[in-house]
Protein backbone atom coordinates (compact mmCIF):
# COMPACT_ATOMS: atom_id res chain seq x y z
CA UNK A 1 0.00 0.00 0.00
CA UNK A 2 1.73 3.01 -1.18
CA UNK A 3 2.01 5.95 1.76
CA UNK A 4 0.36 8.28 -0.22
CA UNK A 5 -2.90 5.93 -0.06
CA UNK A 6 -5.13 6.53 2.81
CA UNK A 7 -4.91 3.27 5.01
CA UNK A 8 -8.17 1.02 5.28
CA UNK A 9 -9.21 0.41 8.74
CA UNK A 10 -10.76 -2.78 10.09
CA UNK A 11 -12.48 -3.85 12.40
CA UNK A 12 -11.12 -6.39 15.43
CA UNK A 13 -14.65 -9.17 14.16
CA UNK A 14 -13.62 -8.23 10.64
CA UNK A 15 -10.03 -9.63 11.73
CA UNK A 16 -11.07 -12.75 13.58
CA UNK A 17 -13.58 -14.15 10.80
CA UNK A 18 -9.97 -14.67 8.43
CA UNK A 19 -9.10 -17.67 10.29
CA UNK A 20 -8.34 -20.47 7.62
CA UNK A 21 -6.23 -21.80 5.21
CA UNK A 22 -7.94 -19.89 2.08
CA UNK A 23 -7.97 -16.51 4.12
CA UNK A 24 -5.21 -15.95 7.00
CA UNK A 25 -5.05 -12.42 8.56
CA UNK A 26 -2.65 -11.28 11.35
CA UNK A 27 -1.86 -8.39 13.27
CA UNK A 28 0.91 -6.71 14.00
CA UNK A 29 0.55 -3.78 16.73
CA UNK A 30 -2.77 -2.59 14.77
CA UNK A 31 -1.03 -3.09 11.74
CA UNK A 32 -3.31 -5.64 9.49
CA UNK A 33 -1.76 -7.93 7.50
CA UNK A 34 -3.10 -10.85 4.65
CA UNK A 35 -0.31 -13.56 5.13
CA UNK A 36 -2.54 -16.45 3.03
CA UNK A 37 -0.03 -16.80 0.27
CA UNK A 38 2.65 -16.91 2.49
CA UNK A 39 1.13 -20.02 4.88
CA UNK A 40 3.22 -22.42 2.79
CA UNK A 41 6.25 -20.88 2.45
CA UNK A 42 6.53 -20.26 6.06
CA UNK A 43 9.91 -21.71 7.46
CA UNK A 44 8.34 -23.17 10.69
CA UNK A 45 5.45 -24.63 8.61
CA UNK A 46 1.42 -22.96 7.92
CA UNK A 47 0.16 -24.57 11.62
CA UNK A 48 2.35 -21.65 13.31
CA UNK A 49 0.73 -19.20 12.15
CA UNK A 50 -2.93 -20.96 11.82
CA UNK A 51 -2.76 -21.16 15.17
CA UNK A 52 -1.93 -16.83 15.67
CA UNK A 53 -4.32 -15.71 13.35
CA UNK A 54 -6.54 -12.55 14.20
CA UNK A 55 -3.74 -12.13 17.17
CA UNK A 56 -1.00 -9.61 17.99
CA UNK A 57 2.25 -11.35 16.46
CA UNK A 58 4.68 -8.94 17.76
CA UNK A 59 6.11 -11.25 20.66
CA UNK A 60 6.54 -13.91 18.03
CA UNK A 61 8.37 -11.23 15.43
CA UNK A 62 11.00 -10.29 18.33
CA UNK A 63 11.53 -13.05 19.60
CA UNK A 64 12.27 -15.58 21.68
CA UNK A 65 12.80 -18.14 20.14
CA UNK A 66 13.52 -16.33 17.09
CA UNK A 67 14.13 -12.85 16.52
CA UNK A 68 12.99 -12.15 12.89
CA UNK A 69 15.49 -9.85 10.60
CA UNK A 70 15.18 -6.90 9.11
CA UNK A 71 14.17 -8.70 5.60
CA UNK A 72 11.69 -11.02 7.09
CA UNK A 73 9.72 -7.96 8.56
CA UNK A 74 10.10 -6.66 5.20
CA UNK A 75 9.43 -9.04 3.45
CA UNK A 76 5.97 -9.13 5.73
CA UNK A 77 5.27 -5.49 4.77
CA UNK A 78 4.15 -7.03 1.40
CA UNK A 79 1.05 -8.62 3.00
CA UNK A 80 0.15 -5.21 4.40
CA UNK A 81 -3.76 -4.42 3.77
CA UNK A 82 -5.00 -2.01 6.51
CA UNK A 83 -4.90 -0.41 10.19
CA UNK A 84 -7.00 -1.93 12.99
CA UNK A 85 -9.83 0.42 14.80
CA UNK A 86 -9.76 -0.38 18.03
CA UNK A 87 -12.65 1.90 18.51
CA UNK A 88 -14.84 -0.32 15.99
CA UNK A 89 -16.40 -3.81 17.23
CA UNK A 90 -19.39 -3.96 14.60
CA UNK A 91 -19.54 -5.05 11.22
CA UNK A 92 -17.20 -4.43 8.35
CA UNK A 93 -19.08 -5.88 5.39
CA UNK A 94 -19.47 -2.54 4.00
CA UNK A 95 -17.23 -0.27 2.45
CA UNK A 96 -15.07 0.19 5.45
CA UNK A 97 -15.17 3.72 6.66
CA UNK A 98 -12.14 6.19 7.05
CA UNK A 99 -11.38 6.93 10.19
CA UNK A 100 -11.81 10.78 12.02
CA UNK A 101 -9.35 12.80 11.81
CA UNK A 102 -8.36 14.04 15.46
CA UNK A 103 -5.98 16.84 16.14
CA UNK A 104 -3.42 14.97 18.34
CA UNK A 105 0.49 16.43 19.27
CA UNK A 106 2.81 14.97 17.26
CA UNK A 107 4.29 12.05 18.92
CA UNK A 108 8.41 11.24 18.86
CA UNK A 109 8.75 7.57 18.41
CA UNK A 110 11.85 5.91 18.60
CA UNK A 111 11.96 3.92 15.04
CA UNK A 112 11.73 0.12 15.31
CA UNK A 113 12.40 -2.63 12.46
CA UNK A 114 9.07 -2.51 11.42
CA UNK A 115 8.73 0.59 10.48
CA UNK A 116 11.81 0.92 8.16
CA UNK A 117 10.17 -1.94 6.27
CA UNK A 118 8.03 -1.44 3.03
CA UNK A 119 6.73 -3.46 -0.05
CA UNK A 120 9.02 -2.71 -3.49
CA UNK A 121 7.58 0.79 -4.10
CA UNK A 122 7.26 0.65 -7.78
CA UNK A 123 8.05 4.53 -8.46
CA UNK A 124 11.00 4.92 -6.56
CA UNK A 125 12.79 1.31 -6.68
CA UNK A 126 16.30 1.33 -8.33
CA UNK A 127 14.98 -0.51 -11.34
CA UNK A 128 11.20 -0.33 -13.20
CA UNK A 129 9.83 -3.26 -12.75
CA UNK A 130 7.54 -3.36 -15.87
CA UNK A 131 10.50 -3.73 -17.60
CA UNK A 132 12.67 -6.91 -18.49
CA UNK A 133 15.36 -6.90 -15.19
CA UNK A 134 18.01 -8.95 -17.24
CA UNK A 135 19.57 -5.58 -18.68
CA UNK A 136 18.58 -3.15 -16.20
CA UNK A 137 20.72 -4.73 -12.94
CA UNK A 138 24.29 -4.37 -14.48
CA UNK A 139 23.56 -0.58 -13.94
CA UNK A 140 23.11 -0.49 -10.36
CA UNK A 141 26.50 -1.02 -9.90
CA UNK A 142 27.61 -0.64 -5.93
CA UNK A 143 24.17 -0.74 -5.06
CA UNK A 144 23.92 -4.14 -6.43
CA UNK A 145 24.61 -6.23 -3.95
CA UNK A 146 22.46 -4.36 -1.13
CA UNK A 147 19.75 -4.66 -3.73
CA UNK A 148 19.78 -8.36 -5.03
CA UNK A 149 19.53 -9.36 -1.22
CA UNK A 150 16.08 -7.88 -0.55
CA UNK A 151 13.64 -10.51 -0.91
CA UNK A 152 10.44 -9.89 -2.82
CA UNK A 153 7.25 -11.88 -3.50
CA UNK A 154 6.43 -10.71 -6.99
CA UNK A 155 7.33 -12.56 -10.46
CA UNK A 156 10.12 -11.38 -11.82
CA UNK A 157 10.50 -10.60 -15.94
CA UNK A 158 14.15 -10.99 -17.36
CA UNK A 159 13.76 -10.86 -20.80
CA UNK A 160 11.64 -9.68 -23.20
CA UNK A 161 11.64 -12.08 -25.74
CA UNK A 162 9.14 -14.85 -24.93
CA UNK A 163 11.07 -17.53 -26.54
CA UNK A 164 14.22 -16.43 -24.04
CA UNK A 165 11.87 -16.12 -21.38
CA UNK A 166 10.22 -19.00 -20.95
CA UNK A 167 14.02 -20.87 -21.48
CA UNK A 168 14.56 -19.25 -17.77
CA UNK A 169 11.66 -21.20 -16.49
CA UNK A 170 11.64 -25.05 -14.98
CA UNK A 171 8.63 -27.09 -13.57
CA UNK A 172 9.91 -29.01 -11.00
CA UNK A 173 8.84 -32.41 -12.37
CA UNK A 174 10.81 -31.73 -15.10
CA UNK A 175 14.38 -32.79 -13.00
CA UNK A 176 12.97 -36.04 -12.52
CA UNK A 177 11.37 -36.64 -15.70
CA UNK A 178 14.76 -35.76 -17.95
CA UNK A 179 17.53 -36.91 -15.47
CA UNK A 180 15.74 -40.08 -13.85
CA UNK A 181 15.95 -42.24 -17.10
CA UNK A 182 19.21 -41.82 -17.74
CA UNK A 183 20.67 -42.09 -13.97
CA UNK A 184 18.27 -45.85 -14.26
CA UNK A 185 20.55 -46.77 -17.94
CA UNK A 186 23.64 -45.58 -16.04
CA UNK A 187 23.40 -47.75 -13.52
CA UNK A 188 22.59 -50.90 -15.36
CA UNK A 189 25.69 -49.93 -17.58
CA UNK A 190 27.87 -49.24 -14.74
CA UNK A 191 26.42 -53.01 -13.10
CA UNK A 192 27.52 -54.71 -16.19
CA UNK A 193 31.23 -53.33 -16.90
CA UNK A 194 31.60 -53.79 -13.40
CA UNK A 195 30.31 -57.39 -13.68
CA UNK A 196 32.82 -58.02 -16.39
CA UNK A 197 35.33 -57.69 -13.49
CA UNK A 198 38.17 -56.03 -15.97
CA UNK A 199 37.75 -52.62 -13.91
CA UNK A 200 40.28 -52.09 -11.35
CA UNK A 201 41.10 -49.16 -9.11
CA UNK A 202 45.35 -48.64 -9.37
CA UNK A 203 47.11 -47.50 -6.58
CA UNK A 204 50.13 -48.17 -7.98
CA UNK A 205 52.14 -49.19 -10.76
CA UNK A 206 52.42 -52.27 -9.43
CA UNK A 207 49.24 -52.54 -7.45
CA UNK A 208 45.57 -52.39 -8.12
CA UNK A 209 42.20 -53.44 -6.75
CA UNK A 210 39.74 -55.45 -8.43
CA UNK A 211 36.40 -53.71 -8.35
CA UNK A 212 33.46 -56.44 -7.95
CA UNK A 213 29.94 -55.07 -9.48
CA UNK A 214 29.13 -55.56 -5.95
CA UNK A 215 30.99 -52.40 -5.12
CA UNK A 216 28.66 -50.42 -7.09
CA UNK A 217 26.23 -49.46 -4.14
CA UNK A 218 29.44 -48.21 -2.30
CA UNK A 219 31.19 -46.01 -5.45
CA UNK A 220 27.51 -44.82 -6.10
CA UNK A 221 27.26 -43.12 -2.62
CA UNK A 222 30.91 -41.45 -2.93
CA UNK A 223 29.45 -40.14 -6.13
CA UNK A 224 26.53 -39.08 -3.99
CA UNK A 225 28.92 -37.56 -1.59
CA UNK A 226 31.44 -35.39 -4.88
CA UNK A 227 27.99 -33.88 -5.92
CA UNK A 228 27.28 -32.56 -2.54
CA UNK A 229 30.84 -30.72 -2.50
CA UNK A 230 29.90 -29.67 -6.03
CA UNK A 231 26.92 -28.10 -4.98
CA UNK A 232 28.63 -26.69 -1.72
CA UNK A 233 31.65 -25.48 -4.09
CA UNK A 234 28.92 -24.15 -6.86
CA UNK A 235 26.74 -22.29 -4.56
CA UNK A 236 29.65 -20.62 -2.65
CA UNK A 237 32.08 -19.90 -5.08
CA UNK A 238 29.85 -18.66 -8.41
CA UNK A 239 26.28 -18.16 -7.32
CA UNK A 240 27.87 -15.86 -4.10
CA UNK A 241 30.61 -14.69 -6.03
CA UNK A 242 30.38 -10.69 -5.60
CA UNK A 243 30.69 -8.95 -9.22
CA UNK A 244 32.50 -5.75 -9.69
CA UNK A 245 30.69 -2.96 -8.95
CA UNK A 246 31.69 -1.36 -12.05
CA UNK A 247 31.08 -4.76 -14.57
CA UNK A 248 28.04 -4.14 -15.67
CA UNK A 249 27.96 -7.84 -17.49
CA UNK A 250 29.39 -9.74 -15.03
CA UNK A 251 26.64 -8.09 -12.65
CA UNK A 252 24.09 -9.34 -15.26
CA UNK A 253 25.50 -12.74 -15.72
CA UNK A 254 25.31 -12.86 -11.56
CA UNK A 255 22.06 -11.99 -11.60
CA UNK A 256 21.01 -14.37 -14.41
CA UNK A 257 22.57 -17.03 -12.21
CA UNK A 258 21.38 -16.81 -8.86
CA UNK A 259 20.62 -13.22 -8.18
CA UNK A 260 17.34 -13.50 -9.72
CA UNK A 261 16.89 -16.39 -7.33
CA UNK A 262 17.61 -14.12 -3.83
CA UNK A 263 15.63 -11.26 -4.73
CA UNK A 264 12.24 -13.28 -5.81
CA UNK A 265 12.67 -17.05 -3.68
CA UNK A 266 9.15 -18.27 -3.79
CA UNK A 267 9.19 -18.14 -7.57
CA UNK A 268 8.35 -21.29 -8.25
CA UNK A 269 8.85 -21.29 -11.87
CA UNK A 270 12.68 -20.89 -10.94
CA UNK A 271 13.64 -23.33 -8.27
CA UNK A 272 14.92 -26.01 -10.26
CA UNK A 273 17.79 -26.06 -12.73
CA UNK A 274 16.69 -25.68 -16.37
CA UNK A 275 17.70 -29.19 -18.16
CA UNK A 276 19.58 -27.39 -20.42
CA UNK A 277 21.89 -25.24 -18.28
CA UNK A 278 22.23 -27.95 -16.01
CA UNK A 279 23.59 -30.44 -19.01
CA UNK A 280 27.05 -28.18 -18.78
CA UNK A 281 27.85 -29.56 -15.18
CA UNK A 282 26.56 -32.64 -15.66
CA UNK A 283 28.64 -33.44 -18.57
CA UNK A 284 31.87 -31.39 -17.32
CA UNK A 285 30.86 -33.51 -13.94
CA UNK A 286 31.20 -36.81 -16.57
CA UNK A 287 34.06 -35.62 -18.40
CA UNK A 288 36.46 -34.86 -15.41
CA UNK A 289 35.76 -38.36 -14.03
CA UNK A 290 36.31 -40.14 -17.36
CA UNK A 291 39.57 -38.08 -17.52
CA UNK A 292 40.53 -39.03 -13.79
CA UNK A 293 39.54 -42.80 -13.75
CA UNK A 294 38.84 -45.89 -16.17
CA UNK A 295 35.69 -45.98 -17.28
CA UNK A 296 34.01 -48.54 -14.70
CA UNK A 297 34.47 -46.40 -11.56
CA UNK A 298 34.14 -43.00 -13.64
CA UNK A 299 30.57 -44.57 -14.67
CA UNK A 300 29.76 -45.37 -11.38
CA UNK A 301 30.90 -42.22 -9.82
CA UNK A 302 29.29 -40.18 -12.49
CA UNK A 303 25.48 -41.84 -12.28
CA UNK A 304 26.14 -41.54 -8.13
CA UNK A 305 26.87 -37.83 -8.67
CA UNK A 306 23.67 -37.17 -11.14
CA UNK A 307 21.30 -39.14 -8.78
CA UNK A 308 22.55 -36.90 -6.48
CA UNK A 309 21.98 -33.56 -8.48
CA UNK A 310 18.60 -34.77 -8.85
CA UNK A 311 17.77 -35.08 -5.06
CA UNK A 312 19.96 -31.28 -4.48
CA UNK A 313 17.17 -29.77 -7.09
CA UNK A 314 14.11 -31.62 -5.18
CA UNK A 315 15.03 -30.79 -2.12
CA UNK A 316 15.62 -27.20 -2.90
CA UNK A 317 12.37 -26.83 -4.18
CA UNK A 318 10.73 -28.57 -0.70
CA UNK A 319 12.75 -26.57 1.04
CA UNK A 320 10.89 -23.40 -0.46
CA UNK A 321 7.43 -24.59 -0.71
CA UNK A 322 6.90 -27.57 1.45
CA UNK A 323 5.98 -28.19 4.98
CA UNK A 324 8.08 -30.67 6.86
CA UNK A 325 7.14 -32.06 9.94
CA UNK A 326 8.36 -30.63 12.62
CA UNK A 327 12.11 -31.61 14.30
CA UNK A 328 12.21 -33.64 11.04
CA UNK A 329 15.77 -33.14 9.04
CA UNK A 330 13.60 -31.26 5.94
CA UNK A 331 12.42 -29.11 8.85
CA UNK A 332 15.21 -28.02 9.94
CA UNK A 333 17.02 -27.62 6.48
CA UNK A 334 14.23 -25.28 5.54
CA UNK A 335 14.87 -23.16 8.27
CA UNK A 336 18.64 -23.21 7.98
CA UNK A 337 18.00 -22.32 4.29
CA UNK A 338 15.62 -19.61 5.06
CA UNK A 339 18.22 -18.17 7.25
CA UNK A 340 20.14 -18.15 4.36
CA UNK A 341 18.13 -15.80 2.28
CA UNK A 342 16.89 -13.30 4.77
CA UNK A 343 19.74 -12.83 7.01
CA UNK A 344 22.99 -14.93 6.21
CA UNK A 345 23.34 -14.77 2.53
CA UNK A 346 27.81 -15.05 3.19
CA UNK A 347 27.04 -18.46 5.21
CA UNK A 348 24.55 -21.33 5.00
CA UNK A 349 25.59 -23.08 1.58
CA UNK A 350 24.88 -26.81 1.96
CA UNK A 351 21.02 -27.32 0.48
CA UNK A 352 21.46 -30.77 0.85
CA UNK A 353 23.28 -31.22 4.33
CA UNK A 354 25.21 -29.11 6.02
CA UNK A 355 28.25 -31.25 6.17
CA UNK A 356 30.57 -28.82 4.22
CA UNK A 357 29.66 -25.23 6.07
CA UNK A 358 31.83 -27.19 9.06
CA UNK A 359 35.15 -27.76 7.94
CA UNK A 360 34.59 -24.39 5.58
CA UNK A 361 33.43 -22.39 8.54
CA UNK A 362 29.95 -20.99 6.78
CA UNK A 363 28.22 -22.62 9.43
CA UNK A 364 24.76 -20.52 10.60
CA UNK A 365 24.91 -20.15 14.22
CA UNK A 366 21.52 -21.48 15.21
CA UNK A 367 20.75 -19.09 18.04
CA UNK A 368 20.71 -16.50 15.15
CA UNK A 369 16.86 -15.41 13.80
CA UNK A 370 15.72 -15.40 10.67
C-alpha cells in the first residue's frame, strides 16, 4: 500500500472471521496484514501461524525463540492491507469507513524494524519493474549487492523475448522426468562393466584393486557424496561470487545465475535447474571423471553424482514450498535455508546437508533469527 494511499481500517470481528487456510489475517501492533499466500512458504510450517491468526504477532516477530530480521519484517510489509480500529467492534461488510481525523500532538517515536520496512515501491525502486530486469541490474552497480539481497514476492520478468523467457523457467517435475531415465541406464551400464570384473582401481604401478559389481552401491554413494561438494563449491564460489561494482555484465550474468533467485525465492517457476543449463555440469561432472579414472568407476561415480543432483534440485524446491514435519531433518534444512536468504546470505551453503559449512566455517549459528 503506497504511503500516499489513505490506510483502510478494520475492524477487530472483521479480523477474527480470516481464520483459515484460504484466508489468513494477522496483526501486528494494529497493523493488518493478509499472510494467506505466504502459509506455505513459512519456514516453521502454515500450523504456526494458523494457530496466531486474528492475534498480535509482535512477541513472536522479536523473539524468543527467534528474533525475525530486518528482511523477514520486510518481506511481511508485502502482505500489508490495513490499520486496525480499536474503537470499531461492529460489522465491516461494507465499504469500510475512514477513520476521524483528530488533532493529536505529534508524537516522537523511537523507530523500530518494522517501520523501516516497506513493499518494493514501484516509483521509486532502483529498477522499473515493468521492464525486463536482465539488462537493467548491471547498472546499479555498488548498489547491487544491497539490492539483489532484498527478498520480494512478486514474479520477476528478465527478458523480453518470450522464446528467451520461458528458457529461464523449470517445472519441477521436469528434474525427474529428464535426469531419472538416464541415472536408471547408467546404472545398469555401470552393473555390467563392473560385472565383467576387468575394472580395477590402481594405486600403484604395481598394485591395483579389483572392483566387484558388488561395489557399485558403495562407489555410487561417494558419487553421492562429490555432488554434494559440487553443490557446496557451486553455490559458494559462483552463485555468491560478488561482481565488480563497475562490470556491468558480469553483474548481469550474476544476476542471471542466482541473483534472480535471492531477490524473488518463492518463484516457483525458478527453483529447479533448467535441463539445459544444467547439461554443462553434468557433462563437465562426466568428463572430469572419465579423464581421472577408467571408465568402470568413472561410470559409477558419475550416475552416483547425477542421482545426487537430482535429489539437491528436489530438495531445494521442498525446502521453499513444502511443509516438513516438525524436528524432522527437511524441517530443519528449511529453516537453515531460510536463514540463508533473509539474514545470512555469506554463510549457510549446503542445500542438501550441512556437512561442508563445518570444515569451511559458513556454518549458521543457530541461536541467530531469521
Amino acid at each position: 500500500m503506497s504511503p500516499s494511499v489513505s490506510p483502510r481500517f478494520l475492524s477487530m470481528k472483521e479480523v477474527s472471521r480470516h481464520c483459515t487456510k484460504d484466508s489468513c489475517w494477522v496483526l501486528l501492533g494494529t497493523r493488518v496484514y493478509d499472510v494467506t499466500g505466504f502459509l506455505r512458504m513459512h519456514p516453521g510450517g502454515e500450523a504456526l501461524i494458523l494457530r496466531r491468526t486474528g492475534t498480535d504477532i509482535s512477541q513472536q516477530m522479536d523473539g524468543p525463540p527467534h528474533r525475525h530480521s530486518d528482511n523477514a519484517r520486510r518481506w511481511l510489509e508485502q502482505y500489508y492491507i490495513g490499520e486496525l480500529d480499536k474503537d470499531r467492534d461492529g460489522d465491516d461488510t461494507q465499504a469500510p469507513r475512514q477513520r476521524r481525523k483528530v488533532k493529536e500532538p505529534p508524537v516522537e517515536e523511537e523507530p523500530t524494524g518494522i517501520s523501516k520496512c516497506s513493499k518494493v515501491d514501484l516509483e521509486t525502486d532502483l529498477v522499473d519493474w515493468s521492464k525486463p530486469l536482465a539488462w537493467q541490474v548491471g547498472h546499479l552497480g555498488e548498489k547491487y549487492d544491497a539490492w539483489v539481497h532484498q527478498p520480494v514476492d512478486r514474479p520477476i520478468r528478465l527478458f523480453e523475448s518470450e522464446f528467451f523467457e520461458s528458457r529461464t523457467k523449470t517445472s519441477w517435475y521436469m528434474v525427474p522426468l529428464v535426469w531419472i531415465p538416464l541415472v536408471i541406464y547408467m546404472t545398469w551400464y555401470s552393473w555390467s562393466l563392473l560385472g565383467q570384473e576387468k575394472t580395477k582401481l590402481h594405486i600403484t604401478s604395481n598394485f591395483s584393486i579389483l572392483l566387484h559389481k558388488y561395489s557399485f552401491p558403495a562407489i555410487f554413494l561417494l558419487g553421492m557424496f562429490l555432488w554434494s561438494f559440487m553443490e557446496y563449491c557451486i553455490h559458494r564460489f559462483v552463485f555468491h561470487m560478488r561482481p565488480p561494482a563497475h562490470n556491468y555484465y558480469l553483474i548481469m550474468i550474476h544476476f542471471l545465475l542466482h541473483g534472480q533467485h535471492h531477490k524473488s525465492p518463492f518463484d516457483g517457476s525458478r527453483l529447479v535447474f533448467p535441463p539445459g543449463l544444467a547439461s554443462f555440469v553434468v557433462g563437465t561432472f562426466y568428463l572430469t571423471l572419465r579423464a581421472l579414472f577408467c571408465e568402470g568407476l568413472a561410470v559409477s561415480l558419475f550416475v552416483g553424482g547425477l542421482f545426487g543432483y537430482v535429489v539437491y534440485d528436489m530438495i531445494h524446491y521442498y525446502l521453499h514450498y513444502g511443509s516438513p514435519r516438525k524436528d524432522s531433518y527437511l524441517y530443519n534444512l528449511k529453516a537453515y535455508h531460510v536463514k540463508h536468504h533473509f539474514e545470512h546470505q555469506t554463510a549457510g551453503f549446503g542445500i542438501t546437508t550441512k556437512f561442508w559449512d563445518h570444515p569451511f566455517n559458513t556454518v549458521i549459528p543457530s541461536e541467530e533469527a531469521f
